[in-house]
Protein backbone atom coordinates (compact mmCIF):
# COMPACT_ATOMS: atom_id res chain seq x y z
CA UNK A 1 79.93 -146.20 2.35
CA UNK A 2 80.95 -145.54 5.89
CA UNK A 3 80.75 -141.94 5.78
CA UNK A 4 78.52 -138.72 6.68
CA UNK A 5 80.82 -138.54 9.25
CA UNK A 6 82.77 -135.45 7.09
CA UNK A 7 80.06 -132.94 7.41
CA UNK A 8 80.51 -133.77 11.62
CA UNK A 9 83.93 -133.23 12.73
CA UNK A 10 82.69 -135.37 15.99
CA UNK A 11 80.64 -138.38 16.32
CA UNK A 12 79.03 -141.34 18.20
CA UNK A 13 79.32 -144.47 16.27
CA UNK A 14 78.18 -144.79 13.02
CA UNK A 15 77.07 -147.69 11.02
CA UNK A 16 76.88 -147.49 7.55
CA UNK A 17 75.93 -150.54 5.49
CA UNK A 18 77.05 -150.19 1.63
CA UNK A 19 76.35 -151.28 -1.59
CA UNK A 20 77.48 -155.07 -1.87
CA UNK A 21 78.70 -156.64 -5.38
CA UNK A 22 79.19 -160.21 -5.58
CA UNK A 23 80.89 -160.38 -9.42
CA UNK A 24 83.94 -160.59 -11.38
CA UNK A 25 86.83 -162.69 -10.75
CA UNK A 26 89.59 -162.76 -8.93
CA UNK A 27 92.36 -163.58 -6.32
CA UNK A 28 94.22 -162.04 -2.96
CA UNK A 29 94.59 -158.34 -2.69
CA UNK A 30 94.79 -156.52 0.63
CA UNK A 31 93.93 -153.24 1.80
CA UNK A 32 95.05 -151.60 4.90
CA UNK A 33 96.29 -148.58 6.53
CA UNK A 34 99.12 -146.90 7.88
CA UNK A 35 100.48 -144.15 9.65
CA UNK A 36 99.68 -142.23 7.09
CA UNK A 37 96.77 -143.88 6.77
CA UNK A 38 96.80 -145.58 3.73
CA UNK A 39 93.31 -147.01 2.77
CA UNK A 40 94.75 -149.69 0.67
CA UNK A 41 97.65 -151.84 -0.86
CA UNK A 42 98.10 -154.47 -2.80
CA UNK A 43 98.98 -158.01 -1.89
CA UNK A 44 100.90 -160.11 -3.50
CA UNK A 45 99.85 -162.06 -6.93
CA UNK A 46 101.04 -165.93 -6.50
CA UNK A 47 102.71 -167.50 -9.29
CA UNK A 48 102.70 -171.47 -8.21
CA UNK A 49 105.01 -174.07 -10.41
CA UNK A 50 102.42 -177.28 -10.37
CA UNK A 51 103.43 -179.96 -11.67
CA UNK A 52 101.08 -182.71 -10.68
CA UNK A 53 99.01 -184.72 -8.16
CA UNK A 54 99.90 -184.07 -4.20
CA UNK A 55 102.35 -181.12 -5.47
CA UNK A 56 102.36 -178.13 -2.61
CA UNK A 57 104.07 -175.05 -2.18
CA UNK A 58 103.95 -172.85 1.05
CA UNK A 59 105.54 -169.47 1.39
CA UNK A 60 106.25 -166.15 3.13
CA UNK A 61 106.65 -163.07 2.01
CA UNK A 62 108.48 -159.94 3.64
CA UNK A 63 106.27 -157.04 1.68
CA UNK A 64 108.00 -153.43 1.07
CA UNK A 65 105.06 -150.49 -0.51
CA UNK A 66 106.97 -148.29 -2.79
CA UNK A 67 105.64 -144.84 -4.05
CA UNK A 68 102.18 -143.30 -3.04
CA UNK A 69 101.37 -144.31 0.65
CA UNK A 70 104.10 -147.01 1.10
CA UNK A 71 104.19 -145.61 5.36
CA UNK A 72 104.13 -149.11 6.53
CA UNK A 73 105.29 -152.91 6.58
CA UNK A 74 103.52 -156.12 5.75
CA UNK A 75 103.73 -159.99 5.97
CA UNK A 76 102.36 -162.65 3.90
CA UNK A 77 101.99 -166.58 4.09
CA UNK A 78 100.13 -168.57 1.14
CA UNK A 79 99.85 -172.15 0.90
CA UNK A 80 98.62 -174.17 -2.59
CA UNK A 81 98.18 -177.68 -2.91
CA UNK A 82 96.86 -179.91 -6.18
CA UNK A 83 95.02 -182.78 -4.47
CA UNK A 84 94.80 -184.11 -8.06
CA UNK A 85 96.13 -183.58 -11.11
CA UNK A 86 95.65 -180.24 -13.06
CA UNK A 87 93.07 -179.37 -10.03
CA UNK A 88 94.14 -176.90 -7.16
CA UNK A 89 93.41 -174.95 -4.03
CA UNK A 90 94.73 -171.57 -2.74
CA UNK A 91 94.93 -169.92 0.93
CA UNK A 92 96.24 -166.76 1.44
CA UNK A 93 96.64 -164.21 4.87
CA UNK A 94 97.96 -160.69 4.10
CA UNK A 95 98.68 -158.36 7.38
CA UNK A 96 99.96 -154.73 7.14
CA UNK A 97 100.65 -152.93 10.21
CA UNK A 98 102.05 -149.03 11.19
CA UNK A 99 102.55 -146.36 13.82
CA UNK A 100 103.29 -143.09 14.21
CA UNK A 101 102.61 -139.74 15.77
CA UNK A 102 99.28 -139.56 13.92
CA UNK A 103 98.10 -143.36 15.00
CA UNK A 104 98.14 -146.81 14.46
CA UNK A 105 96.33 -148.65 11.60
CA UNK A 106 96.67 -152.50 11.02
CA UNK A 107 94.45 -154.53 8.33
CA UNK A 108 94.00 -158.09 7.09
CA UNK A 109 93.16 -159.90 4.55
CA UNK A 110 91.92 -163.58 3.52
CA UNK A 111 91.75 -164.91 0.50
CA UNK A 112 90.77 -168.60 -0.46
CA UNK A 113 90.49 -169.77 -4.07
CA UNK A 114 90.02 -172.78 -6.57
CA UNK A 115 91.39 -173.04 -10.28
CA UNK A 116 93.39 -175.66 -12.30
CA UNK A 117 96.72 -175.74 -13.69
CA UNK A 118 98.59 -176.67 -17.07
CA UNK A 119 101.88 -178.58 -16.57
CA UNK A 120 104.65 -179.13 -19.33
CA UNK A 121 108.06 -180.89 -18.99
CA UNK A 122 109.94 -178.95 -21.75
CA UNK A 123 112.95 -181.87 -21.06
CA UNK A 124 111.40 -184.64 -19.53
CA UNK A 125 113.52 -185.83 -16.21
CA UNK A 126 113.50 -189.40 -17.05
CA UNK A 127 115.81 -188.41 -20.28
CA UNK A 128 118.34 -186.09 -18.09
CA UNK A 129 117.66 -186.38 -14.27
CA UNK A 130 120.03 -183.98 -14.17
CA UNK A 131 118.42 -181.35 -16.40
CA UNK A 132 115.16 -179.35 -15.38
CA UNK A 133 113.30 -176.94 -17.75
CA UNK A 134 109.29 -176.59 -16.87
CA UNK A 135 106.18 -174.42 -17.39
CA UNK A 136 103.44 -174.52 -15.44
CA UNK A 137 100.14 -172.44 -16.23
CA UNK A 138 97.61 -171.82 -13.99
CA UNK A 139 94.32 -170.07 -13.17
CA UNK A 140 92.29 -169.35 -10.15
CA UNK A 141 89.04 -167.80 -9.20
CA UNK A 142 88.64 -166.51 -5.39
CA UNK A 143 86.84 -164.55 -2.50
CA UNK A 144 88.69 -162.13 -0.28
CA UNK A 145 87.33 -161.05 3.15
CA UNK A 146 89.58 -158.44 5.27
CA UNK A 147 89.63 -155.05 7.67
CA UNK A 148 91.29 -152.35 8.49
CA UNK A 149 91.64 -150.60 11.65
CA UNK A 150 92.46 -147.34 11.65
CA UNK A 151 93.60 -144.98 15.15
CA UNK A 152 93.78 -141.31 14.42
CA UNK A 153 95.11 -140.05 17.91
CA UNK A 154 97.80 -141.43 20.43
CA UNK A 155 95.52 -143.42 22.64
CA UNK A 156 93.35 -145.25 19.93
CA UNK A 157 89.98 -143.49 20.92
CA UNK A 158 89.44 -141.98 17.87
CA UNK A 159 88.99 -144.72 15.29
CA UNK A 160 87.74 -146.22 12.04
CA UNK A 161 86.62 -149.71 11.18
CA UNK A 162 86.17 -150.60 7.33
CA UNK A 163 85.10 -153.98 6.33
CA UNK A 164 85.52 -155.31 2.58
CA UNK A 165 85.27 -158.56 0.41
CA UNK A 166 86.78 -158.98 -2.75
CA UNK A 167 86.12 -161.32 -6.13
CA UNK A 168 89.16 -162.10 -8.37
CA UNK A 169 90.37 -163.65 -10.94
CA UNK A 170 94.21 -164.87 -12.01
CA UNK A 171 96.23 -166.20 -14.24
CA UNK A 172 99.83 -167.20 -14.07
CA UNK A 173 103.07 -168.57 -15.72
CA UNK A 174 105.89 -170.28 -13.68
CA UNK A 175 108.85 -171.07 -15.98
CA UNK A 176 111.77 -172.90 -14.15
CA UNK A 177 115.12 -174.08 -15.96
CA UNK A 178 117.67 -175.49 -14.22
CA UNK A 179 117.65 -173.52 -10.77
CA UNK A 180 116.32 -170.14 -12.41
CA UNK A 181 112.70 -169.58 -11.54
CA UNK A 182 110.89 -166.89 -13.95
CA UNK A 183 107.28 -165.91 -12.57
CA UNK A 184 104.38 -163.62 -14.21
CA UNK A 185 101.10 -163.05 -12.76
CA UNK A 186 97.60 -161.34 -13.68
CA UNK A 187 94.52 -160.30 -11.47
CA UNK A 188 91.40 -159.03 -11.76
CA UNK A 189 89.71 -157.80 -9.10
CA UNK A 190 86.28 -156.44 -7.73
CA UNK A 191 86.60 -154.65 -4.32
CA UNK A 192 83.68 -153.83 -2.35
CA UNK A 193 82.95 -152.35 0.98
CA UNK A 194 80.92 -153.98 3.13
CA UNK A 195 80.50 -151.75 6.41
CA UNK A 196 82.09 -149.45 8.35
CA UNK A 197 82.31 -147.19 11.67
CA UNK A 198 83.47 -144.04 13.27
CA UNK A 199 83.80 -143.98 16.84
CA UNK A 200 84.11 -140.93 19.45
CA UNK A 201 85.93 -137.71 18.32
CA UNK A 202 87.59 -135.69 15.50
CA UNK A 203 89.40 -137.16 12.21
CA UNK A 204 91.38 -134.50 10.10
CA UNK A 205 90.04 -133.32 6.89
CA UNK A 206 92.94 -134.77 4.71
CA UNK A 207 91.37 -137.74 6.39
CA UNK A 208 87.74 -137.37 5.74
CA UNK A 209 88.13 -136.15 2.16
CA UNK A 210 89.54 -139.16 1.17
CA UNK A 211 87.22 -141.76 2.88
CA UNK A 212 84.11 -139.38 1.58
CA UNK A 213 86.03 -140.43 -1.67
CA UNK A 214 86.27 -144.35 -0.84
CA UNK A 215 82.45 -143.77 0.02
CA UNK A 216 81.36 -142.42 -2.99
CA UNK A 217 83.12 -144.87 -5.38
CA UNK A 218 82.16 -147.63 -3.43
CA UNK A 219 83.22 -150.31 -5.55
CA UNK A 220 86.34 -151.05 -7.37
CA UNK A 221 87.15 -153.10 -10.72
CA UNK A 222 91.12 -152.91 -11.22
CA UNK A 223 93.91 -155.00 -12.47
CA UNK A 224 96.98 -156.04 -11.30
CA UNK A 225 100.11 -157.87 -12.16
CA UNK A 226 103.66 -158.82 -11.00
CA UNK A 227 106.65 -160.36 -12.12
CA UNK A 228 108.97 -162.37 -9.83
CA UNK A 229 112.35 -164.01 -10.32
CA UNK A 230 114.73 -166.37 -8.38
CA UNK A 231 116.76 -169.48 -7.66
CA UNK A 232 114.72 -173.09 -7.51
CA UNK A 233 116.45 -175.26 -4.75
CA UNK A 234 113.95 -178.20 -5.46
CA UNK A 235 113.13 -178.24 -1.58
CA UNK A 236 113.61 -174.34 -0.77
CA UNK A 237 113.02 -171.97 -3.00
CA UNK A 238 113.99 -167.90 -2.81
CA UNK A 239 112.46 -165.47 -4.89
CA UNK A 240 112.03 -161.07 -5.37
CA UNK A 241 109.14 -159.70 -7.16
CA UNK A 242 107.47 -156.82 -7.94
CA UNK A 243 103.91 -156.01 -8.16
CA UNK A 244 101.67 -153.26 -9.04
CA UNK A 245 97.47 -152.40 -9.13
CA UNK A 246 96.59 -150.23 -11.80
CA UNK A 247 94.07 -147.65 -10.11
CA UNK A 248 92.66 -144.64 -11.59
CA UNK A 249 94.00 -141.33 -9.40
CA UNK A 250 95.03 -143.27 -6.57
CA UNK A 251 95.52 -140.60 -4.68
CA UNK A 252 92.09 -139.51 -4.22
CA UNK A 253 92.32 -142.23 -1.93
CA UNK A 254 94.94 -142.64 -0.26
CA UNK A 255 95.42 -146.11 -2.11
CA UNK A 256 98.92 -147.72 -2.26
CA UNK A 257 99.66 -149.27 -5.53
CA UNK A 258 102.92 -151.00 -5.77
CA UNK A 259 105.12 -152.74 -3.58
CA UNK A 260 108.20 -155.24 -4.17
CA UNK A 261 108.95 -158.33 -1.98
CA UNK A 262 110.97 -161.10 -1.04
CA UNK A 263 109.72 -164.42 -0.49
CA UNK A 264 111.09 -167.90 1.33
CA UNK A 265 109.25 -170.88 -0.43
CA UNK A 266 109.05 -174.84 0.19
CA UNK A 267 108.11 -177.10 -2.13
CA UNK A 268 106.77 -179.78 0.74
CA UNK A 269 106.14 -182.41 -1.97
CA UNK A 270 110.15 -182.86 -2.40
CA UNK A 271 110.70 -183.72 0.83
CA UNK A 272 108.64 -186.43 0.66
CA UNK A 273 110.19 -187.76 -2.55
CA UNK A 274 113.56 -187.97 -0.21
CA UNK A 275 112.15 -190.18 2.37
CA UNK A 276 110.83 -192.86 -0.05
């Protein structure tokens, strides 16, 4: 990958193309570091509740690792929209971002992807306007490009630049009574790495151990899934959710693998229901 830069503890640039995979399924995932330099974390998996033509959801997530390499904070905005029925599109942008005494890291990530969707009125509105119980199923298939930008001194001249691209697949369930909002989500992913460089200088063994590790694995098939609950305002929505990638020995590379979050949500289609 982007290594041979362990066996020199100082270097001039390096370039290292790698091995690139375009398979397997998918849908958003980031990977980024931290302070601690973390070499990657999941993102968010979207649940969306589609119900039918012109239906679109945007939201924002506030993103909170737990457990191995959680040094750091993240944002998240996603956007679907079903242009026609039981068709849909996805957009997602992940950003992670830390400091500390050992640098700075910041990544990104952008996913974009294209599935369909399974809507069921369980009670029909038009019987009880006043009575809501849904299910909406959905599944997705999507490409992920991102970076991350790691500093391993004060000053930022000692660096690393990784660049990825990811395949995934998902599935999701979005099951909404009344105002209660009940959310389960499944990815598959296939994480490769593209490119990467070392500029100028010294990076600490812990360091280089566990990128020689990244480099040597190269590519990464892995599952993930989260669960998310909430209230359902009809306009606004608010939900907290957990979510977690199942890695083998994530520590080998400095891989975060859970996080929990809190998300703000519109459903834009209702406020255009008002205005009629």
């Amino acid at each position: 990958m982007f290594l041979l830069f362990y066996i020199y503890p100082s270097i001039n640039q390096y370039n290292i193309n790698m091995k690139n995979h375009f398979f397997l399924f998918a849908i958003s995932i980031l990977f980024f570091a931290s302070c601690s330099h973390t070499y990657y974390a999941p993102n968010t998996v979207t649940t969306p509740h589609l119900m039918g033509k012109n239906n679109l959801e945007v939201k924002a997530n506030a993103v909170f690792p737990v457990g191995q390499s959680s040094d750091f904070n993240a944002f998240e905005a996603s956007a679907t929209y079903s242009p026609i029925k039981y068709l849909a599109v996805q957009g997602n942008y992940f950003y992670g971002y830390a400091s500390g005494d050992a640098g700075t890291n910041n990544g990104k990530i952008y996913d974009i992807a294209i599935g369909g969707y399974l809507p069921k009125n369980i009670i029909p509105t038009n019987l009880d306007p006043s009575k809501r119980e849904e299910l909406s199923l959905s599944g997705f298939v999507g490409t992920s490009f991102g970076n991350v930008y790691n500093t391993y001194d004060t000053i930022g001249k000692i660096n690393s630049h990784l660049k990825f691209q990811k395949t995934y697949f998902t599935f999701s369930t979005s099951y909404l009574v009344q105002k209660f909002k009940l959310g389960f989500g499944l990815r598959i992913n296939y994480l490769s790495y593209l490119n990467g460089s070392v500029t100028n200088g010294s990076i600490q063994s812990e360091e280089i151990s566990k990128i020689v590790n990244i480099e040597e694995k190269s590519n990464f098939f892995y599952p993930e899934m989260s669960i998310n609950l909430g209230l359902d305002f009809k306009k606004v929505y608010v939900t907290w959710g957990l979510t977690r990638a199942y890695f083998k020995d994530p520590s080998l590379y400095n891989f975060n693998n859970s996080n929990v979050y809190l998300s703000l949500g519109f459903n834009i289609h209702e406020f255009f229901k008002k205005n009629r």
